[in-house]
Protein backbone atom coordinates (compact mmCIF):
# COMPACT_ATOMS: atom_id res chain seq x y z
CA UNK A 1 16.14 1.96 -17.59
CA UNK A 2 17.42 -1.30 -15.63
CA UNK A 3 15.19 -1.88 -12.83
CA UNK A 4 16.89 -2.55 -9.15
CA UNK A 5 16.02 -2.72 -5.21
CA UNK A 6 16.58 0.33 -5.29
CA UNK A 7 14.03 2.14 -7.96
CA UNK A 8 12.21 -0.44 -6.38
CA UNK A 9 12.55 0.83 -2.81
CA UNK A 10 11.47 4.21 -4.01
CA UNK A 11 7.60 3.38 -5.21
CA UNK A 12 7.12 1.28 -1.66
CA UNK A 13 4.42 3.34 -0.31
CA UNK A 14 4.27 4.14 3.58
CA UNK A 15 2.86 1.14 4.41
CA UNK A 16 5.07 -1.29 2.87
CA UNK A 17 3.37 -1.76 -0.19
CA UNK A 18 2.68 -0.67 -4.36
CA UNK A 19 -0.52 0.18 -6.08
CA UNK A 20 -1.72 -2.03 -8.90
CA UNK A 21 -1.24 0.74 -11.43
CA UNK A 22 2.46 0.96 -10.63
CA UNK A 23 2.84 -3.04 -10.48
CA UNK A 24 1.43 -2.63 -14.18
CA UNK A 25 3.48 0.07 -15.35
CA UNK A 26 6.52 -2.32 -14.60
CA UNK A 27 5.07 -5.17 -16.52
CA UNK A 28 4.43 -7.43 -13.30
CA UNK A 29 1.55 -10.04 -13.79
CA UNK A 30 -1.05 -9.75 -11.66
CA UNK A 31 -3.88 -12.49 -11.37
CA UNK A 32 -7.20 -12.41 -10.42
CA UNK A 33 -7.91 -10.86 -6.81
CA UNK A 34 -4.56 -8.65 -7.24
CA UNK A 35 -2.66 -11.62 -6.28
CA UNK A 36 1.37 -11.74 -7.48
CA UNK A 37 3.64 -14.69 -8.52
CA UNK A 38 5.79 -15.15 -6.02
CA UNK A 39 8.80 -13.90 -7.02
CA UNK A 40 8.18 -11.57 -8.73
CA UNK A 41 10.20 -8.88 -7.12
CA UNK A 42 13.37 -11.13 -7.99
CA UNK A 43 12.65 -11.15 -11.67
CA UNK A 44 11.76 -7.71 -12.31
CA UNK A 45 15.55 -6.61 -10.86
CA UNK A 46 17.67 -6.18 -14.11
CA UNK A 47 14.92 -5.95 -16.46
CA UNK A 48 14.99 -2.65 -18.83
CA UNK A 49 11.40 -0.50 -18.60
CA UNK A 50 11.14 2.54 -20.08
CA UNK A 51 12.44 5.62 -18.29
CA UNK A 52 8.77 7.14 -18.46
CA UNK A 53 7.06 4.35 -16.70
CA UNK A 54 9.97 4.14 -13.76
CA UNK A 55 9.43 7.85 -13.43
CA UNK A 56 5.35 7.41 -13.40
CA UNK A 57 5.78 4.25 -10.81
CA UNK A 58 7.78 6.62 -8.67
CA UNK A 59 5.27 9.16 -8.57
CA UNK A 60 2.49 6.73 -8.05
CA UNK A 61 4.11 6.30 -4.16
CA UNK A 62 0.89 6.23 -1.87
CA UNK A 63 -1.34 7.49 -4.14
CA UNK A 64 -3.50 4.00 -3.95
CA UNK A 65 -3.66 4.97 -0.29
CA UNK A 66 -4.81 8.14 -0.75
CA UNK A 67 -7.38 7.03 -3.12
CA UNK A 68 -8.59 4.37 -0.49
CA UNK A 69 -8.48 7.27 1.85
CA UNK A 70 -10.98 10.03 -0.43
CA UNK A 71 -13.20 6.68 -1.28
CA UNK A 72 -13.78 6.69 2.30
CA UNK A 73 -14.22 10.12 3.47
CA UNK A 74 -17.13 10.00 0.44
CA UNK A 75 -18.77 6.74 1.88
CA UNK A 76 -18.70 7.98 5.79
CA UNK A 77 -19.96 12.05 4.86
């Protein structure tokens, strides 16, 4: 499946942002400290990923917040 802004658009969680495990189903390198190339956005559009992974990276929306969220609610109870 051809990646574009707006499969893209779709993972972007609520606050503007994507999960490492959805950045790695795509293929985008990520370097130490979770930090991205810049650019990266602009090279992923047009690239061909496997229809399974696109699906997974949609599904993925939020869930690193709600992770962060449950990791919390542990550490304050």
């Amino acid at each position: 499946m051809i990646i574009t802004e707006h499969i893209l658009e779709q993972g972007l969680s609520c606050k503007g942002a994507y999960g490492k495990k959805q950045l790695e189903l795509l293929k985008v390198p990520i370097h130490e400290g979770f930090r991205l190339i810049k650019g990266w956005k602009f090279g992923l559009i047009g690239t061909n990923i496997p229809k399974e992974d696109v699906k997974r990276f949609i599904e993925l929306k939020d869930a690193h917040i709600k992770n962060n969220q449950q990791m919390s609610l542990f550490l304050d109870g």
